[in-house]
N, C-alpha and C. Protein backbone atom coordinates (compact mmCIF):
# COMPACT_ATOMS: atom_id res chain seq x y z
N UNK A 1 0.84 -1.17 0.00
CA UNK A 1 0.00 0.00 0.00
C UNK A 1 0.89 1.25 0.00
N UNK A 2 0.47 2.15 -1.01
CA UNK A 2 1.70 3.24 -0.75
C UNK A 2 1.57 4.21 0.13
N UNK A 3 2.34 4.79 0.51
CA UNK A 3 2.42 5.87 1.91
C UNK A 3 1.64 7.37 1.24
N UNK A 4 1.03 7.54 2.17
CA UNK A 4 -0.07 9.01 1.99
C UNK A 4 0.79 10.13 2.14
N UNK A 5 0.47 11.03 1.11
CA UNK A 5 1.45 12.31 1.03
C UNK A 5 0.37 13.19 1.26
N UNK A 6 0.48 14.39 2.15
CA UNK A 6 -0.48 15.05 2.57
C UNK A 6 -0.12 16.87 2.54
N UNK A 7 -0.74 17.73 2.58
CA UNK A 7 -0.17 19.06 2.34
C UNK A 7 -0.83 19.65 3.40
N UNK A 8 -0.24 20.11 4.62
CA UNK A 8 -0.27 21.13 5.71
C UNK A 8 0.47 22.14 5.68
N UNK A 9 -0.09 23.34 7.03
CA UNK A 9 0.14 24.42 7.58
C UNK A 9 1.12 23.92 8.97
N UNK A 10 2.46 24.29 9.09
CA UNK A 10 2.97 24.44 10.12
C UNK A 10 2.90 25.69 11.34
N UNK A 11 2.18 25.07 12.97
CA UNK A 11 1.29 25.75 13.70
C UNK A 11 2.40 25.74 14.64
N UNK A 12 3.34 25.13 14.94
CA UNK A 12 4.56 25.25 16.20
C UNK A 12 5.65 24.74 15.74
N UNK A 13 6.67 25.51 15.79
CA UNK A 13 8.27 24.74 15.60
C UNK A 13 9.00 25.11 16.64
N UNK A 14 8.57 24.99 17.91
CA UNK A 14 9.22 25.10 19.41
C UNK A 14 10.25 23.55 19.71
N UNK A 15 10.26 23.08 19.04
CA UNK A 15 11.28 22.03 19.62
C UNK A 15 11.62 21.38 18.19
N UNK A 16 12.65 20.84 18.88
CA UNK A 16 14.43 20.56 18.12
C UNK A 16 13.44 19.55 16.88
N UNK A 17 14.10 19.70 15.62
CA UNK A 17 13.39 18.28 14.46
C UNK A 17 11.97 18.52 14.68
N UNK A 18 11.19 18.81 15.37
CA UNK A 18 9.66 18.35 15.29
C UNK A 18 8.45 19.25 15.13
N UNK A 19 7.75 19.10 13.80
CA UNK A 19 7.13 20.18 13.81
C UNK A 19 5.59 19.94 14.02
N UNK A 20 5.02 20.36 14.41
CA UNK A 20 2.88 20.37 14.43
C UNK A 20 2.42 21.34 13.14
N UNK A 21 2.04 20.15 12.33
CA UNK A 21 1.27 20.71 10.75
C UNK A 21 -0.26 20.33 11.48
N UNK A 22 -0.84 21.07 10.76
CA UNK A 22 -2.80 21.27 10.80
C UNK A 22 -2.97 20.99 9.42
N UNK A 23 -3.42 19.77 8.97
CA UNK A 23 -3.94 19.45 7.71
C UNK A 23 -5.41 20.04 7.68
N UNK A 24 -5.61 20.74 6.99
CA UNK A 24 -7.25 20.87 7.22
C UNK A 24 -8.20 20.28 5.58
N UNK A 25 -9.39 20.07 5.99
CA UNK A 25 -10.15 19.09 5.39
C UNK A 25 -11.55 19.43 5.67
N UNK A 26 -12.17 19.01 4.58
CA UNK A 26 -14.08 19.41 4.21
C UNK A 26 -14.21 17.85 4.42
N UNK A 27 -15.58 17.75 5.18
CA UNK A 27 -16.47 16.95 5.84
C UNK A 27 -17.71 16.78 5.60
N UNK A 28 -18.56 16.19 4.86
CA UNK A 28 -19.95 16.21 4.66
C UNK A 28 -20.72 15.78 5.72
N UNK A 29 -22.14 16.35 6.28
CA UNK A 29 -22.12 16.01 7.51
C UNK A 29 -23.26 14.98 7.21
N UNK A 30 -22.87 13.50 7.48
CA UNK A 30 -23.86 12.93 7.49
C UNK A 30 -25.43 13.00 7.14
N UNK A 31 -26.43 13.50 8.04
CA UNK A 31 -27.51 13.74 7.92
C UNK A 31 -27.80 15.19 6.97
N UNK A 32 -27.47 16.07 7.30
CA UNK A 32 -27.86 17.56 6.29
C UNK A 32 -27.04 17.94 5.03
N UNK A 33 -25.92 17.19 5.02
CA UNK A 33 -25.44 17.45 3.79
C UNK A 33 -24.65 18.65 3.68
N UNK A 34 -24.56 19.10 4.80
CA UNK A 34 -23.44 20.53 5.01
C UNK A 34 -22.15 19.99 4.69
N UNK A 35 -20.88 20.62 4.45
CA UNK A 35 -19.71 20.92 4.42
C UNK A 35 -18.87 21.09 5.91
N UNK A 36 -18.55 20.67 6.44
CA UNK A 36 -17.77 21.44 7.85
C UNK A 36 -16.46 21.21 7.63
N UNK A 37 -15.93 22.24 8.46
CA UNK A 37 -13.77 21.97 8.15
C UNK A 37 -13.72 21.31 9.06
N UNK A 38 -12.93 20.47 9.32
CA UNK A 38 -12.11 19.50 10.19
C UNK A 38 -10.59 19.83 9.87
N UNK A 39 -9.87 19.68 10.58
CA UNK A 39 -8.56 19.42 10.80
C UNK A 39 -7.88 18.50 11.80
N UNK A 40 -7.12 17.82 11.18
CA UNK A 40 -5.85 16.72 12.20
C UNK A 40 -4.66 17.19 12.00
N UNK A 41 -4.65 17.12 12.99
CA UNK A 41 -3.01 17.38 13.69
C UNK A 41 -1.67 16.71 14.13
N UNK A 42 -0.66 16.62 13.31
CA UNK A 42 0.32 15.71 12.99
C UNK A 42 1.79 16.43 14.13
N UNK A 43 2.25 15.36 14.61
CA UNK A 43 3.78 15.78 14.67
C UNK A 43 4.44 15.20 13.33
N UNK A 44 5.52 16.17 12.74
CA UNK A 44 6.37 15.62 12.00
C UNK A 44 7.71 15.55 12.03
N UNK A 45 8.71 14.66 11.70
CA UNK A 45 9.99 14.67 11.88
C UNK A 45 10.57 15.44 10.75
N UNK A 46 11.35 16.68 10.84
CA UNK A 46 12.16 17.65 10.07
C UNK A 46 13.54 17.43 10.66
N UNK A 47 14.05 16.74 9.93
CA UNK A 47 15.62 16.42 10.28
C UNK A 47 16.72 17.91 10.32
N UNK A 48 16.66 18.95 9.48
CA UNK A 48 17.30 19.31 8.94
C UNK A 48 16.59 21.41 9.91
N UNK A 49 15.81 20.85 10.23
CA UNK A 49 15.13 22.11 10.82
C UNK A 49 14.19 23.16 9.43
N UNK A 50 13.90 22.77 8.93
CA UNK A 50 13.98 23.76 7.52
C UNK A 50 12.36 24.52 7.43
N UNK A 51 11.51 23.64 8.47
CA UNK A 51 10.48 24.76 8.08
C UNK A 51 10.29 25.74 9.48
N UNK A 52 9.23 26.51 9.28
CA UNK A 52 9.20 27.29 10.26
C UNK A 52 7.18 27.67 10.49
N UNK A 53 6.79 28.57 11.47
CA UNK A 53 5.75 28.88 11.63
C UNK A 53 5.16 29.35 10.53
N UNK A 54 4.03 29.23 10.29
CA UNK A 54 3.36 29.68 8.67
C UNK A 54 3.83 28.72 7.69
N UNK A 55 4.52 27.84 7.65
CA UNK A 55 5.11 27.16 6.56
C UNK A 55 3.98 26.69 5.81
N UNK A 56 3.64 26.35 4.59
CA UNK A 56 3.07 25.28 3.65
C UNK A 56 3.82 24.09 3.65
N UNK A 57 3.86 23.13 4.21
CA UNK A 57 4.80 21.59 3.89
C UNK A 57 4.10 20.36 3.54
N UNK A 58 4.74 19.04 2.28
CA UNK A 58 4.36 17.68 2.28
C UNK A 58 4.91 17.46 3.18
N UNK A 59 3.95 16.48 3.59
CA UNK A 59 4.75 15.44 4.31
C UNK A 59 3.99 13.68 4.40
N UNK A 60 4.93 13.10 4.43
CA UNK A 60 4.45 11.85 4.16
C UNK A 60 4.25 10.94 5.31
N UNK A 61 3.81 9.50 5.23
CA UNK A 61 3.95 8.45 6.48
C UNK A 61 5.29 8.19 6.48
N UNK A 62 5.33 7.40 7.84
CA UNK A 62 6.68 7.01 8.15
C UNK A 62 6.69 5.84 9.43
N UNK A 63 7.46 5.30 9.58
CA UNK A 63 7.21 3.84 10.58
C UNK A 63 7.45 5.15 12.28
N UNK A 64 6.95 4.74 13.05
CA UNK A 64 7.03 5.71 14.44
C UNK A 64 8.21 5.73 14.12
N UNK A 65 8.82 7.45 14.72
CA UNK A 65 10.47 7.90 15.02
C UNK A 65 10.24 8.38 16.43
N UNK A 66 9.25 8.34 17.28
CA UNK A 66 8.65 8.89 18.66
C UNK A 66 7.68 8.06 18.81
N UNK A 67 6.90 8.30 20.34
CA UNK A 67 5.50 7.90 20.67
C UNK A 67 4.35 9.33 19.65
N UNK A 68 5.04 10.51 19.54
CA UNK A 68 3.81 11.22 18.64
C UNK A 68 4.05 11.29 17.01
N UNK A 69 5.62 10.68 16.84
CA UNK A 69 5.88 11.23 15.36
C UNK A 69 5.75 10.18 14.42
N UNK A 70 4.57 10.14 13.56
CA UNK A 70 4.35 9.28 12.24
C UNK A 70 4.44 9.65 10.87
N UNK A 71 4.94 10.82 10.85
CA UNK A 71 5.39 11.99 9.90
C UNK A 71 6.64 12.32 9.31
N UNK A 72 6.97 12.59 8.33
CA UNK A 72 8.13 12.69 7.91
C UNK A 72 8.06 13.99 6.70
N UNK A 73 8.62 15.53 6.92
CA UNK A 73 8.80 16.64 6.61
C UNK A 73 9.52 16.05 4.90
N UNK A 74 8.77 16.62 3.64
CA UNK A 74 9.38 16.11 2.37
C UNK A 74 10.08 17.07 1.88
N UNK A 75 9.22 18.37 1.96
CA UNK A 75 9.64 19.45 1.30
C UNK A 75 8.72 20.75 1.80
N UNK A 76 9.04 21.45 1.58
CA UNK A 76 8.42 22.94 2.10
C UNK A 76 8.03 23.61 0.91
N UNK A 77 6.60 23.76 0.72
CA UNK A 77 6.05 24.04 -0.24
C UNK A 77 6.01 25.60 -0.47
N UNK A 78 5.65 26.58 0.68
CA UNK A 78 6.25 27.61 0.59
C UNK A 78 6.08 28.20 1.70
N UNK A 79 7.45 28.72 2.11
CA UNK A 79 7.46 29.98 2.65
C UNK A 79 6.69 30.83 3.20
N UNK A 80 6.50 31.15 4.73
CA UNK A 80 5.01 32.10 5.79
C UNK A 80 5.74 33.60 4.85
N UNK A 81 4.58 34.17 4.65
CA UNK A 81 4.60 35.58 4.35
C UNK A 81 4.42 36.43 5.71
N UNK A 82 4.72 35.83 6.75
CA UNK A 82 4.48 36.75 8.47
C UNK A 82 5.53 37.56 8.51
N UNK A 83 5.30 38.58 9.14
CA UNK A 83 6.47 39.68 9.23
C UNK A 83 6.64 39.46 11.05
N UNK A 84 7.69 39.23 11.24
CA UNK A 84 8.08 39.62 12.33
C UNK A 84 8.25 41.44 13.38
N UNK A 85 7.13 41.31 13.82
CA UNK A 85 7.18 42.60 14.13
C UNK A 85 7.72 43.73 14.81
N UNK A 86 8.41 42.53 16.06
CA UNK A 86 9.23 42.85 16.84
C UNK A 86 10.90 43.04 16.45
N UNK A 87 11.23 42.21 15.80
CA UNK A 87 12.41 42.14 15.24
C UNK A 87 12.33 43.78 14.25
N UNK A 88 11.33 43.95 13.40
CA UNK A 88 11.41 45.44 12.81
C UNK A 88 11.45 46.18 13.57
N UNK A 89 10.91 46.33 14.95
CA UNK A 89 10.86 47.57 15.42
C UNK A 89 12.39 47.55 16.32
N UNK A 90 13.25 46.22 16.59
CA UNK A 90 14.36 46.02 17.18
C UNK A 90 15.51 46.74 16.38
N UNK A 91 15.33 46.87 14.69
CA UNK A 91 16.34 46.96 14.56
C UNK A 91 15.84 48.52 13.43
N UNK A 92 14.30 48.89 13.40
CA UNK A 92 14.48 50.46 13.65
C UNK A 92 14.96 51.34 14.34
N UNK A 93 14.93 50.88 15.69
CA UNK A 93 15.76 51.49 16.94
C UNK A 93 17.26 51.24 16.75
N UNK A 94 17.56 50.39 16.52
CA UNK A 94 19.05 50.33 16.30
C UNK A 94 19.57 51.54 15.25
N UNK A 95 19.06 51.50 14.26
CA UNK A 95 19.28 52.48 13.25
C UNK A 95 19.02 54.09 13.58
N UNK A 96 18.20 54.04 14.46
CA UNK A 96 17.66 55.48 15.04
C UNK A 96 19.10 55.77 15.57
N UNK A 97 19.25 54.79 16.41
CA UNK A 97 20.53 54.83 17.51
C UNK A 97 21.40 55.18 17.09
N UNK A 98 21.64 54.48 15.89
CA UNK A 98 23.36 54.81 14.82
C UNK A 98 23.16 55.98 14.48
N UNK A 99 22.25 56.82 13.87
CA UNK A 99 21.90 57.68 13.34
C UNK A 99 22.36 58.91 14.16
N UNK A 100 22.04 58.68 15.59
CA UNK A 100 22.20 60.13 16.78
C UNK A 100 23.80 59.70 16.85
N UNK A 101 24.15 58.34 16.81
CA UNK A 101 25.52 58.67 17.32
C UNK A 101 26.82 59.18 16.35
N UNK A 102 26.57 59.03 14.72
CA UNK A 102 27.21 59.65 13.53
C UNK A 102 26.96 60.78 13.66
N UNK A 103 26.10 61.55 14.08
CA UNK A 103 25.54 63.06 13.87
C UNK A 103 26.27 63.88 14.56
């Protein structure tokens, strides 16, 4: 049987290799015939560290590498468009700073 390749959102990359993707998914609801989102929630093994928060990533099955990890990071589909906000305003101030002290 071949291994399921799946396309998630990476929601935490707080610890070393392992990331939490949110696959999300449409659901017909039994009786009324509505649509509802569902989502499951994967640990995955990223050897290499390469994605980050906001990521788009495949990722495929894999034999357990943990008690939560059945996942295995393929490729990073693209890149979070999030701006770090704090970091801009860290290193506006820095520049302010340089600025008074050349003057």
């Amino acid at each position: 049987m071949p291994k399921k390749l799946v396309t998630g959102v990476v929601t935490s990359d707080k610890c070393d290799k392992t990331r939490r993707v949110e696959i999300n998914r449409l659901v017909r609801h039994p009786k009324y015939g509505k649509f509802i989102r569902r989502r499951t929630v994967c640990q995955v093994h990223d050897e290499n560290n390469a994605s980050a928060i906001g990521d788009t990533v495949e990722v495929v099955e894999c034999p357990p590498k943990s008690k939560m990890k059945r996942w295995e990071l393929v490729r990073v589909v693209a890149k979070s468009q999030l701006v770090d906000i704090a970091a801009m305003r860290a290193a506006a101030k820095e520049a302010a700073a340089s600025e008074k002290t050349d003057a």
